[in-house]
PDB file of N, CA and C in Angstrom:
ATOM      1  N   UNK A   1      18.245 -67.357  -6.124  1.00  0.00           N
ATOM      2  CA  UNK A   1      18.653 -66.236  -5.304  1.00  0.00           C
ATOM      3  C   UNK A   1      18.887 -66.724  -3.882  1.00  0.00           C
ATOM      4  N   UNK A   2      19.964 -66.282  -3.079  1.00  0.00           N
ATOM      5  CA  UNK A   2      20.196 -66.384  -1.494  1.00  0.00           C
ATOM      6  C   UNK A   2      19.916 -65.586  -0.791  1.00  0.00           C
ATOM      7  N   UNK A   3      20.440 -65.359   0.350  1.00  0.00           N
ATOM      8  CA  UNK A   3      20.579 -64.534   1.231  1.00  0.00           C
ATOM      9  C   UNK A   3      22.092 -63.983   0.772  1.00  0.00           C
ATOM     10  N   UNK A   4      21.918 -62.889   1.145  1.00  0.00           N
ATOM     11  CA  UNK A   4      22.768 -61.909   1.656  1.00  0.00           C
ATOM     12  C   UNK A   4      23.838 -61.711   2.671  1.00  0.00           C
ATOM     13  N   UNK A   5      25.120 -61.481   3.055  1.00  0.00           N
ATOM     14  CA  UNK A   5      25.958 -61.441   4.221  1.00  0.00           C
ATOM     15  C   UNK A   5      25.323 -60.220   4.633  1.00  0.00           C
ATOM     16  N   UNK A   6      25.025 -59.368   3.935  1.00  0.00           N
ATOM     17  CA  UNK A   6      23.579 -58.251   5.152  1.00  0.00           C
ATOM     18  C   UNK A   6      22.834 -58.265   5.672  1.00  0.00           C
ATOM     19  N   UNK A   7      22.280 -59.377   4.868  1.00  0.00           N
ATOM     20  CA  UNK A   7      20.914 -60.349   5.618  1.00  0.00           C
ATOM     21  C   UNK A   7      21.205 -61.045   6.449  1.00  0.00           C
ATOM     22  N   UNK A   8      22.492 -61.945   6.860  1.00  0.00           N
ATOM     23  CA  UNK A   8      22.502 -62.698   7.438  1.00  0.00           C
ATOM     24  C   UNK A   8      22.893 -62.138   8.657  1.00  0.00           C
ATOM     25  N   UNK A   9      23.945 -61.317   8.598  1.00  0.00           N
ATOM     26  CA  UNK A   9      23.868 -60.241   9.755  1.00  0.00           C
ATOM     27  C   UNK A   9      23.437 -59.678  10.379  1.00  0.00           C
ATOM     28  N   UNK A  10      22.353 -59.197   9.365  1.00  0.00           N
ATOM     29  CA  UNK A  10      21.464 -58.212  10.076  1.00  0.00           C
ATOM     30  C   UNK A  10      20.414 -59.381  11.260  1.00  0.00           C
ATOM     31  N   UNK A  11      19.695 -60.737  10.586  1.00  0.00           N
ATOM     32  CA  UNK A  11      19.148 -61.454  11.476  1.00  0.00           C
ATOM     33  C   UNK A  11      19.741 -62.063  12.381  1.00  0.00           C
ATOM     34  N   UNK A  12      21.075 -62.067  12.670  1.00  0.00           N
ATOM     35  CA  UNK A  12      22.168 -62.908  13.695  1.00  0.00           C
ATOM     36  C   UNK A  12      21.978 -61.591  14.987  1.00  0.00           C
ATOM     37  N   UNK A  13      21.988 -60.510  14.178  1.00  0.00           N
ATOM     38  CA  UNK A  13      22.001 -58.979  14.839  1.00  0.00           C
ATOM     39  C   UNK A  13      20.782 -59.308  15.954  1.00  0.00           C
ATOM     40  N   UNK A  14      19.682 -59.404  15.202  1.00  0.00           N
ATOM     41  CA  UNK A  14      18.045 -59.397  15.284  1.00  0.00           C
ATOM     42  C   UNK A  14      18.303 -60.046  16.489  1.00  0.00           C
ATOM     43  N   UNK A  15      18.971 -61.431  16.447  1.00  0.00           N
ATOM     44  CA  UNK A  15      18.793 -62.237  17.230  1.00  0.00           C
ATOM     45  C   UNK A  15      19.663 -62.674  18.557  1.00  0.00           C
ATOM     46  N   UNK A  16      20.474 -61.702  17.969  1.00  0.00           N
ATOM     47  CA  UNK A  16      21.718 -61.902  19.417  1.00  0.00           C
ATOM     48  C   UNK A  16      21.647 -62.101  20.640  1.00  0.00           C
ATOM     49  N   UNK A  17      20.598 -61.405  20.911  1.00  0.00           N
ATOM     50  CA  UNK A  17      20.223 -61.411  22.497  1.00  0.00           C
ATOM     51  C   UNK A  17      19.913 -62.733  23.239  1.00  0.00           C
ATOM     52  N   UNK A  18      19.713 -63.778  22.247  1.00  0.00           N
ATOM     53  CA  UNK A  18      19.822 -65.171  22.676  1.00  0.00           C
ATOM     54  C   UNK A  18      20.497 -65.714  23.009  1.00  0.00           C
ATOM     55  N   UNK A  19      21.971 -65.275  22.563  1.00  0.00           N
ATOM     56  CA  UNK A  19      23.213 -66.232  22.538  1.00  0.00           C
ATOM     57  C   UNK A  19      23.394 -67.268  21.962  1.00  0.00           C
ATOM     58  N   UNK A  20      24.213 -67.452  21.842  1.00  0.00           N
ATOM     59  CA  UNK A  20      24.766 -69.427  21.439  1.00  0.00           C
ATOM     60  C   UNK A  20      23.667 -69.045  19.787  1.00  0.00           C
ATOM     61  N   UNK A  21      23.931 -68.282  18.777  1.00  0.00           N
ATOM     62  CA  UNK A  21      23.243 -68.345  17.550  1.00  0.00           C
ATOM     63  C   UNK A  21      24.262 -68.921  16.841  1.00  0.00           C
ATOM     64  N   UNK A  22      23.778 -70.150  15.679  1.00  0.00           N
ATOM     65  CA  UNK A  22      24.092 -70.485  14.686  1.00  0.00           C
ATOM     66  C   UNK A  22      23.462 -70.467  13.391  1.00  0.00           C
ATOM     67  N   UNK A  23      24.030 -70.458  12.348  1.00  0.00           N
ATOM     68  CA  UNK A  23      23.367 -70.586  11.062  1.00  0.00           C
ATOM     69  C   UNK A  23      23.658 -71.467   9.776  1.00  0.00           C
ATOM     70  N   UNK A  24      22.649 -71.292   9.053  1.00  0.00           N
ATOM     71  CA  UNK A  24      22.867 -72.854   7.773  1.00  0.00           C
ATOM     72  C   UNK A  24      22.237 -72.255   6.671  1.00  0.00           C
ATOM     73  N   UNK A  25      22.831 -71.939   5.863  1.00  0.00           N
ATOM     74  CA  UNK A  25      22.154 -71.678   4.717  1.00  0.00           C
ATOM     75  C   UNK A  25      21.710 -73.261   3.751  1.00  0.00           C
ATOM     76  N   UNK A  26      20.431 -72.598   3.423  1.00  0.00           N
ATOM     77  CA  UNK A  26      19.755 -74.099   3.185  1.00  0.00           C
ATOM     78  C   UNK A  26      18.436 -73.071   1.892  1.00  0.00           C
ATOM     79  N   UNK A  27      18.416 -74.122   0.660  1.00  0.00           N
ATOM     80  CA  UNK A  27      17.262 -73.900  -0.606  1.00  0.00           C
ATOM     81  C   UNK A  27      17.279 -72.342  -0.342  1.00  0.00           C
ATOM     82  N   UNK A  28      18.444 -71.669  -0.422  1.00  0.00           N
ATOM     83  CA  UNK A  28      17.875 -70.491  -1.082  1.00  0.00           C
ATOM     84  C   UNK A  28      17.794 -68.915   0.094  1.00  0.00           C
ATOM     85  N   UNK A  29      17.915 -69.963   1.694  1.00  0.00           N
ATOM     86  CA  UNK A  29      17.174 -69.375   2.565  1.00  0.00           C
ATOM     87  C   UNK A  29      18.233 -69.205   3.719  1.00  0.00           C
ATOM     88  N   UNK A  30      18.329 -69.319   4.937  1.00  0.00           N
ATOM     89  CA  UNK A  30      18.996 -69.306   5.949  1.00  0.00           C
ATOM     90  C   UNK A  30      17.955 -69.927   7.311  1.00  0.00           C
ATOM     91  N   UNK A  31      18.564 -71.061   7.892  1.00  0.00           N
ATOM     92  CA  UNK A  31      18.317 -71.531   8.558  1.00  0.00           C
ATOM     93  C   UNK A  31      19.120 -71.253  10.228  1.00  0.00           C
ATOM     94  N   UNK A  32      18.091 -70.481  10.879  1.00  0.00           N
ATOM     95  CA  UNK A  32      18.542 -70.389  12.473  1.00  0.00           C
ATOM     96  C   UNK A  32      18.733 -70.580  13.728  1.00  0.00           C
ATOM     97  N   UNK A  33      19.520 -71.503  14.353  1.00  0.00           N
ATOM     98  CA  UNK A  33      19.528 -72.460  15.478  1.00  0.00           C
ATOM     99  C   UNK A  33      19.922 -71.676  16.858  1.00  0.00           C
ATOM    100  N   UNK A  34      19.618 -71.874  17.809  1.00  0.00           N
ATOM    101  CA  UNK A  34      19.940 -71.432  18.924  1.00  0.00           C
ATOM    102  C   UNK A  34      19.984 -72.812  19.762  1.00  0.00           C
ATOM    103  N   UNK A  35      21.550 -73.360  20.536  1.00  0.00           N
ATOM    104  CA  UNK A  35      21.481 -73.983  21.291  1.00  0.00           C
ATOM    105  C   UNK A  35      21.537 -75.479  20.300  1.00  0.00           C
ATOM    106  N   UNK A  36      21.763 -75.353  18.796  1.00  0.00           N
ATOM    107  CA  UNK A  36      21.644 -76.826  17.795  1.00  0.00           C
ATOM    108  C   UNK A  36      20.179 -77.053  17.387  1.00  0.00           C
ATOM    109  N   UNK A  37      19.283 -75.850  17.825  1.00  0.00           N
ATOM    110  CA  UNK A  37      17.274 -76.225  17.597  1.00  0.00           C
ATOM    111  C   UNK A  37      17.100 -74.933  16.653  1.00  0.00           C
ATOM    112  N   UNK A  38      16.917 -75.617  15.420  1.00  0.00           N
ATOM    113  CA  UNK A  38      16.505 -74.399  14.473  1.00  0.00           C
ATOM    114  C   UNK A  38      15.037 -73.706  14.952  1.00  0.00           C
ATOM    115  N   UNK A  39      14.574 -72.211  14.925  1.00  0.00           N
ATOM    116  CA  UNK A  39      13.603 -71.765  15.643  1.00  0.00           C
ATOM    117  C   UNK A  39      13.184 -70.605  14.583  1.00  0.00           C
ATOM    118  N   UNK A  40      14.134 -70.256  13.059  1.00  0.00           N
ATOM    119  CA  UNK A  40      13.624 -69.103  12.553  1.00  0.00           C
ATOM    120  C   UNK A  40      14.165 -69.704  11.249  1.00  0.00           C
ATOM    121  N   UNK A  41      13.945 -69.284   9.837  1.00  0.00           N
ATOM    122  CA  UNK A  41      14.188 -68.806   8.901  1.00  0.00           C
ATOM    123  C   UNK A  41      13.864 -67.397   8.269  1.00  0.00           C
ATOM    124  N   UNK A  42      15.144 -67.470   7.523  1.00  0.00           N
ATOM    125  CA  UNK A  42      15.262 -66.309   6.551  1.00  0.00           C
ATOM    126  C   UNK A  42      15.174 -66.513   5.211  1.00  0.00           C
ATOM    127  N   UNK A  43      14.388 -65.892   4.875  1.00  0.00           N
ATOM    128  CA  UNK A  43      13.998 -66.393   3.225  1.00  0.00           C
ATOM    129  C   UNK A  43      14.779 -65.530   2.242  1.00  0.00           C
ATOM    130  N   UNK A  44      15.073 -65.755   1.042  1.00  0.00           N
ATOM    131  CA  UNK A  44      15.768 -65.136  -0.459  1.00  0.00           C
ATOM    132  C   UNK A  44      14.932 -63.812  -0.337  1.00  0.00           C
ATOM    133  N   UNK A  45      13.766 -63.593   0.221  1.00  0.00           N
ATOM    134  CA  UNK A  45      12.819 -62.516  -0.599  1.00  0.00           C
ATOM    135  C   UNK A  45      12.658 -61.200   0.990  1.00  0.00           C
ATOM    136  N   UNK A  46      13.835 -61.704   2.258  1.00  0.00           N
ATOM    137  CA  UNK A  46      13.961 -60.520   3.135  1.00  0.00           C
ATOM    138  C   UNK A  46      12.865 -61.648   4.174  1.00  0.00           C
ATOM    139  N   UNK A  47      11.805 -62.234   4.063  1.00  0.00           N
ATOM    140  CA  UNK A  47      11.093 -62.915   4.763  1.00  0.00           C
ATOM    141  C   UNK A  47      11.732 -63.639   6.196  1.00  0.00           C
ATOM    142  N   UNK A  48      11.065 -63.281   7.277  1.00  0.00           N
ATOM    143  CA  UNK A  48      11.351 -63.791   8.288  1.00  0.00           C
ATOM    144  C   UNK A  48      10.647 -64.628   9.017  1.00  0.00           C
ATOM    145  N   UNK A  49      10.334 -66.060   9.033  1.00  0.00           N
ATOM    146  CA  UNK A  49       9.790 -66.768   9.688  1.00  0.00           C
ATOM    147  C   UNK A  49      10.056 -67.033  11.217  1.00  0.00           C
ATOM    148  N   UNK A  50       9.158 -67.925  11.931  1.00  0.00           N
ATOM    149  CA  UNK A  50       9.421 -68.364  13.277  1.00  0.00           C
ATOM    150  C   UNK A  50       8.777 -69.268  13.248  1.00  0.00           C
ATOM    151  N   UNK A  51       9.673 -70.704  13.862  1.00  0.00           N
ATOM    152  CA  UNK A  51       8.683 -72.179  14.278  1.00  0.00           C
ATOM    153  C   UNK A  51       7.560 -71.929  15.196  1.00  0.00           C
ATOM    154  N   UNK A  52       6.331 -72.389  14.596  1.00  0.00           N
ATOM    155  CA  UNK A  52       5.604 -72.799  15.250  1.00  0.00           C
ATOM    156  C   UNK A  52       4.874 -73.718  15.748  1.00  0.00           C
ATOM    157  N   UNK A  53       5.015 -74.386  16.874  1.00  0.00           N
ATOM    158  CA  UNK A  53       4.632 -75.549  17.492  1.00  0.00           C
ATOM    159  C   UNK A  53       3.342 -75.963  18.436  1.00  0.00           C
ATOM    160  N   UNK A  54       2.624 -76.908  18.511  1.00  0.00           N
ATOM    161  CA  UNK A  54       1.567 -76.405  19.708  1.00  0.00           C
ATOM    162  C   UNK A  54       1.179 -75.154  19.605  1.00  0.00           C
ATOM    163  N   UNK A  55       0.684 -74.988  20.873  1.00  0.00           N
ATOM    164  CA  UNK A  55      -0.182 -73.821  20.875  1.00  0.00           C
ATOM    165  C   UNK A  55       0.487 -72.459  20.519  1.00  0.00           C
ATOM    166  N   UNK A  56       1.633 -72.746  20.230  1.00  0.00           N
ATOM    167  CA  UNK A  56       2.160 -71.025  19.696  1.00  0.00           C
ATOM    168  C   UNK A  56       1.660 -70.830  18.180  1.00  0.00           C
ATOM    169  N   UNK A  57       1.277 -72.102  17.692  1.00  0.00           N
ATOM    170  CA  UNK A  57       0.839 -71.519  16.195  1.00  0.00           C
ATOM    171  C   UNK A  57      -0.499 -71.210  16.226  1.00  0.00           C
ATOM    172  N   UNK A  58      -1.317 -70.888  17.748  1.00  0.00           N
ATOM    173  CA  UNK A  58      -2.676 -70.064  17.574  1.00  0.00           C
ATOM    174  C   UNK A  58      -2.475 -69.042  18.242  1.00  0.00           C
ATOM    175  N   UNK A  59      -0.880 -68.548  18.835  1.00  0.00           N
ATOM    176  CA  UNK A  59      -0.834 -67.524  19.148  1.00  0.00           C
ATOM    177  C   UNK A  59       0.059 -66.032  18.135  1.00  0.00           C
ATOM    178  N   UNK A  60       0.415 -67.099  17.382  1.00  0.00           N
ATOM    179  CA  UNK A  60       1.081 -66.381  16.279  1.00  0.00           C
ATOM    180  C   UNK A  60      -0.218 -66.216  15.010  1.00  0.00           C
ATOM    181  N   UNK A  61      -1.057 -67.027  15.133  1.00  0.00           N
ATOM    182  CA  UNK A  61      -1.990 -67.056  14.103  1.00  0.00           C
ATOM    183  C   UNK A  61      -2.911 -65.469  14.700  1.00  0.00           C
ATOM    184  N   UNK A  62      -2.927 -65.442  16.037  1.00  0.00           N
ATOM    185  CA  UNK A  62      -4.030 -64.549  16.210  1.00  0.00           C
ATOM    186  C   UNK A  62      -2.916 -62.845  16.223  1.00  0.00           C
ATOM    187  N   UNK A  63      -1.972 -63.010  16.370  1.00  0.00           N
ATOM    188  CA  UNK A  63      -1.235 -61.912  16.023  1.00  0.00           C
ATOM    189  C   UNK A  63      -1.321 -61.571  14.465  1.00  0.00           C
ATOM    190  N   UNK A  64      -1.720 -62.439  13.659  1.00  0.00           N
ATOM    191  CA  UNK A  64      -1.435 -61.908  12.472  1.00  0.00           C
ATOM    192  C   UNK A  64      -0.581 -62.196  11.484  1.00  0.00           C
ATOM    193  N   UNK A  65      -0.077 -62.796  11.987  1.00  0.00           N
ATOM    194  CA  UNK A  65       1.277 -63.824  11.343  1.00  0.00           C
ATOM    195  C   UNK A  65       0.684 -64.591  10.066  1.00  0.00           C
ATOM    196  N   UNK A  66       1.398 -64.856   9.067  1.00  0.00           N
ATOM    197  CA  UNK A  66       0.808 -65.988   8.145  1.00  0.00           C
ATOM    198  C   UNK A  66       2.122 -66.998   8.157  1.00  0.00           C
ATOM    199  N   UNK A  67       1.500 -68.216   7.808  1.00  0.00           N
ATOM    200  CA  UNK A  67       1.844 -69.644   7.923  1.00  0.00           C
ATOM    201  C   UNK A  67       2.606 -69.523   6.468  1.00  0.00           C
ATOM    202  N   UNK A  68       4.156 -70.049   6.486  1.00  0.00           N
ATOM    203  CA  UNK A  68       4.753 -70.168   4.752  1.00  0.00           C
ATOM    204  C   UNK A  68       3.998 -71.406   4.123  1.00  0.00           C
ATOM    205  N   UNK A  69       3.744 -71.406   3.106  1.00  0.00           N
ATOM    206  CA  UNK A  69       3.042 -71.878   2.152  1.00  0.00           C
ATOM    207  C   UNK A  69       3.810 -72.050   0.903  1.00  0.00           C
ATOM    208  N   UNK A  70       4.070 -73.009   0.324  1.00  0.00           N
ATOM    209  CA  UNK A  70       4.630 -73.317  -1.266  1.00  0.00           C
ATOM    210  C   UNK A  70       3.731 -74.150  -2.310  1.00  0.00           C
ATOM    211  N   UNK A  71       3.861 -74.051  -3.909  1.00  0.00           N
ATOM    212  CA  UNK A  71       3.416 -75.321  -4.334  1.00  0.00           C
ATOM    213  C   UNK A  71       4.911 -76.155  -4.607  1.00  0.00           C
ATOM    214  N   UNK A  72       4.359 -77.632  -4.413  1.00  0.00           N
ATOM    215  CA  UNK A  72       5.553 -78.494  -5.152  1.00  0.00           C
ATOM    216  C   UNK A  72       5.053 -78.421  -6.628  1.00  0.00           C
ATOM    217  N   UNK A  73       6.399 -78.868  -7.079  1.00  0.00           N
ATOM    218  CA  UNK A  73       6.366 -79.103  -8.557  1.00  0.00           C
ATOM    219  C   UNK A  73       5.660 -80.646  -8.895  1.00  0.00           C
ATOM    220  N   UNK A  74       4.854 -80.946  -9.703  1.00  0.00           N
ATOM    221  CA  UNK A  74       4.061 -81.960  -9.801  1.00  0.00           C
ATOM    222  C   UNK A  74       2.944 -81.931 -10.600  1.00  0.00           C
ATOM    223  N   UNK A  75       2.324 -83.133 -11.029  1.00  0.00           N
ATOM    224  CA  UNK A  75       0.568 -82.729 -11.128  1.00  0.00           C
ATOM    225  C   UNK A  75      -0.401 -82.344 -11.175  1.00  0.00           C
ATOM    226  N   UNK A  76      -0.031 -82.576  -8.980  1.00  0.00           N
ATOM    227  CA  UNK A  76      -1.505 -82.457  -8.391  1.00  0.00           C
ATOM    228  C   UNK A  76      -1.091 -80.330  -8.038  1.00  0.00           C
ATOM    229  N   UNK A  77       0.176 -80.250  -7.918  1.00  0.00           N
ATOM    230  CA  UNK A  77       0.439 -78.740  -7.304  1.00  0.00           C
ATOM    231  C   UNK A  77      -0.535 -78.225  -6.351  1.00  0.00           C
ATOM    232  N   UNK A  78      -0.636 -78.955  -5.146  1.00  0.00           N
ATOM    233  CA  UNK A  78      -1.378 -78.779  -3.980  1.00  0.00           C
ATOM    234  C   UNK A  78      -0.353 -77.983  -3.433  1.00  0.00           C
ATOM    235  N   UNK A  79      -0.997 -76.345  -2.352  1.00  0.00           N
ATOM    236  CA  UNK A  79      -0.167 -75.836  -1.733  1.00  0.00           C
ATOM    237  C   UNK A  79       0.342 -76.692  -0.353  1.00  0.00           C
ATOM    238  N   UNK A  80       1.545 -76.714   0.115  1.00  0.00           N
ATOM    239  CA  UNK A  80       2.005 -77.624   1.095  1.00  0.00           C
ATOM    240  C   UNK A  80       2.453 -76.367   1.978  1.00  0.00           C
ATOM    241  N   UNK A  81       2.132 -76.504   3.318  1.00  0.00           N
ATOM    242  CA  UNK A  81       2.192 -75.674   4.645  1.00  0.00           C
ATOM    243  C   UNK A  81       3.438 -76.220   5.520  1.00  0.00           C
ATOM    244  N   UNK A  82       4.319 -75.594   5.782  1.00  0.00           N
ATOM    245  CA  UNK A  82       5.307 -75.451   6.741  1.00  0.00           C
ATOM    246  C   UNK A  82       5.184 -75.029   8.103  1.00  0.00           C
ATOM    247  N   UNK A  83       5.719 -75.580   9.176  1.00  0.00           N
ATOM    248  CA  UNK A  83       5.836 -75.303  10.102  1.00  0.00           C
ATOM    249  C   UNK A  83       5.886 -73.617  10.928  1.00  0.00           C
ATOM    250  N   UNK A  84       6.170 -72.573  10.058  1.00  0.00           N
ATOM    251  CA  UNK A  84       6.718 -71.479  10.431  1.00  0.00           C
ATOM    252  C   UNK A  84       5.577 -70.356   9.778  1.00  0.00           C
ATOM    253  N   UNK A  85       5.805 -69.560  10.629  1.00  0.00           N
ATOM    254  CA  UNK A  85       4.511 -67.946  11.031  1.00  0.00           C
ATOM    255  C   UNK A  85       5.341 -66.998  10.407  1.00  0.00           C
ATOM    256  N   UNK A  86       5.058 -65.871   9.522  1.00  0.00           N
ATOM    257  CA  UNK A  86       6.362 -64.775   9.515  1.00  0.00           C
ATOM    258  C   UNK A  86       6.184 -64.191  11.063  1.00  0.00           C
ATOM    259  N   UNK A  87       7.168 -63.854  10.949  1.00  0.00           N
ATOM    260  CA  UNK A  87       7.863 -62.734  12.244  1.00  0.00           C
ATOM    261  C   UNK A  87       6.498 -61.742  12.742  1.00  0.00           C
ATOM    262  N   UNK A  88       6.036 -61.563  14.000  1.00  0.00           N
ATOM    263  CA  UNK A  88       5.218 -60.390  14.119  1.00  0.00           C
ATOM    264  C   UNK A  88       6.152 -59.058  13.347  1.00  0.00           C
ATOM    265  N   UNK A  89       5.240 -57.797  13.073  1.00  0.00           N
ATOM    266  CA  UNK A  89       6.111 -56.656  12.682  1.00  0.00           C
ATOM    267  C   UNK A  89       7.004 -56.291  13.637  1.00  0.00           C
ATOM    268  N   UNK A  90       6.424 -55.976  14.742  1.00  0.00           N
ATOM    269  CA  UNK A  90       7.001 -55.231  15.850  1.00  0.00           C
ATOM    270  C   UNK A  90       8.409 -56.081  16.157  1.00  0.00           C
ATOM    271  N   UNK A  91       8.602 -56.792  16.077  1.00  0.00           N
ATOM    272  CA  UNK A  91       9.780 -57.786  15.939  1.00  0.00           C
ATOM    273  C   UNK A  91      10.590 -57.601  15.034  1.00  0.00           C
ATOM    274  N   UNK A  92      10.574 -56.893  13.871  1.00  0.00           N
ATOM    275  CA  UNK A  92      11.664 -56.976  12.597  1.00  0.00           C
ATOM    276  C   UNK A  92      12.398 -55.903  12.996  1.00  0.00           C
ATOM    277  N   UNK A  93      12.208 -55.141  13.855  1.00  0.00           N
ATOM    278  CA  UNK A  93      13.375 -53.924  14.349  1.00  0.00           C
ATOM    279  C   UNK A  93      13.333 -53.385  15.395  1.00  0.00           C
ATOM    280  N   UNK A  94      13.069 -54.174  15.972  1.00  0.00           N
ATOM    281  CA  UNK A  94      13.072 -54.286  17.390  1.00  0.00           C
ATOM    282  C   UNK A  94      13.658 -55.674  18.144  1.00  0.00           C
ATOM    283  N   UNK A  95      14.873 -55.709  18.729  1.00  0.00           N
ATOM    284  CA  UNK A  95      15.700 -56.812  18.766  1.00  0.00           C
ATOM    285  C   UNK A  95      14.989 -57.463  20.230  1.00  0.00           C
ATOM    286  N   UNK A  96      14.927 -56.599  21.035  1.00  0.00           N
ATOM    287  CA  UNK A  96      14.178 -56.992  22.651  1.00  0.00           C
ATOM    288  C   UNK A  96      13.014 -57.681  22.050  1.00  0.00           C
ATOM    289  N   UNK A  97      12.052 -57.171  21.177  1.00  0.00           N
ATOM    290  CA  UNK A  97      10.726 -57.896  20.851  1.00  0.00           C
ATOM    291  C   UNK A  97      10.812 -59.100  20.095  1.00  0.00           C
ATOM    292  N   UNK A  98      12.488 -59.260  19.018  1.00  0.00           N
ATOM    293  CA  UNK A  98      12.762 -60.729  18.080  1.00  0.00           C
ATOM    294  C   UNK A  98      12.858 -61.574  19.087  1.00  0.00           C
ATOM    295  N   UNK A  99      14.079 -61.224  20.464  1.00  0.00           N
ATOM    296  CA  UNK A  99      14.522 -62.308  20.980  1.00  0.00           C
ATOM    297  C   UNK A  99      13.216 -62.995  21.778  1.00  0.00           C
ATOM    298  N   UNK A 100      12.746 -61.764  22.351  1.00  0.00           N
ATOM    299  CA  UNK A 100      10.731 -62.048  22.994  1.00  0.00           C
ATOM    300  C   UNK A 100      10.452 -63.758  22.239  1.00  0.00           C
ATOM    301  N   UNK A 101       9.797 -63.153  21.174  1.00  0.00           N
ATOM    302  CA  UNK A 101       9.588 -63.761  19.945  1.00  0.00           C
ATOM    303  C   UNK A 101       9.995 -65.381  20.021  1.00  0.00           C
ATOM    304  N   UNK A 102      11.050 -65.194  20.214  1.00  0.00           N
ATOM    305  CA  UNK A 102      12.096 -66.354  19.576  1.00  0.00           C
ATOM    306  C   UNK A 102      12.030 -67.351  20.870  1.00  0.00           C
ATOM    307  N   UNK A 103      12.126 -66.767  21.527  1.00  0.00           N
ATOM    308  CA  UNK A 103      12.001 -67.551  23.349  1.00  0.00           C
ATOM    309  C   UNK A 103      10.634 -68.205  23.505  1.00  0.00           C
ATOM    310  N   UNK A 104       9.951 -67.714  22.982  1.00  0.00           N
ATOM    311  CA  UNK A 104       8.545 -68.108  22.701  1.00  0.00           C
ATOM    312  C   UNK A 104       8.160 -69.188  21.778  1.00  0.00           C
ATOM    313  N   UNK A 105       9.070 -68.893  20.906  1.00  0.00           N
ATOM    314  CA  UNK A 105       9.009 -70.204  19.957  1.00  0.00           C
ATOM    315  C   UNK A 105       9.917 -71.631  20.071  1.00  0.00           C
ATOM    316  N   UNK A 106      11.282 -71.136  20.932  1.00  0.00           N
ATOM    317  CA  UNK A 106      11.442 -71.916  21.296  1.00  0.00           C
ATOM    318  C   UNK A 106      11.141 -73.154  22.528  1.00  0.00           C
ATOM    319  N   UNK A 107      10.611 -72.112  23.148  1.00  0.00           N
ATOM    320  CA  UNK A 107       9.952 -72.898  24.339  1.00  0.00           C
ATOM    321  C   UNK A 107       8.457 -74.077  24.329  1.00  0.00           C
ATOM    322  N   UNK A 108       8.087 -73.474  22.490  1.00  0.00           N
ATOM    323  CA  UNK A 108       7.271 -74.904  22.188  1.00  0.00           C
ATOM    324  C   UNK A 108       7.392 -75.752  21.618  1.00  0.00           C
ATOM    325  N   UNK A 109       9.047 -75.635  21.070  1.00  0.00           N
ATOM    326  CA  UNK A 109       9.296 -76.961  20.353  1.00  0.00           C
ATOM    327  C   UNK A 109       9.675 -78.460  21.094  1.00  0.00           C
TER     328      UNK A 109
END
């Protein structure tokens, strides 16, 4: 399953207020750059992530955010942790609070 041209819209939408947005669809998902620095994904399942770097991933941790998580296929099927927090709520429809968000995350990569 992919994303959506609704989906992808709708998060380009989300995110406009940044300017200079690009995108990459990548495994399934959508990958979101501002400026050539990817800073968000969009997942197959509506999921909205944000990079987290340094200390923004104990400030996204204490908001409430959870860390994406997968198993690989294998063996041992240890869960493996990614870089990225979902989206605070207040952020998924609220575009002033995504771009907030996003400025924030980019500013710790």
């Amino acid at each position: 399953m992919s994303v959506s041209d609704e989906e992808i819209a709708f998060a380009v939408e989300l995110f406009s207020g940044l300017g200079s947005l690009s995108t990459r669809k990548m495994m399934g998902g959508l990958c979101i750059y501002h400026d050539g620095t990817i800073f968000a994904l969009l997942m197959s399942d509506g999921q909205l992530y944000l990079k987290g770097a340094g200390d923004f991933r104990e400030v996204l941790e204490s908001e409430g955010c959870r860390r994406w998580t997968y198993e690989r296929e294998g063996a041992k099927r240890k869960p493996t942790a990614m870089p990225y927090w979902t989206m605070p709520e207040a952020g998924m429809d609220n575009p002033d609070v995504a771009v907030d968000w996003a400025r924030r995350a980019l500013a710790h990569l």
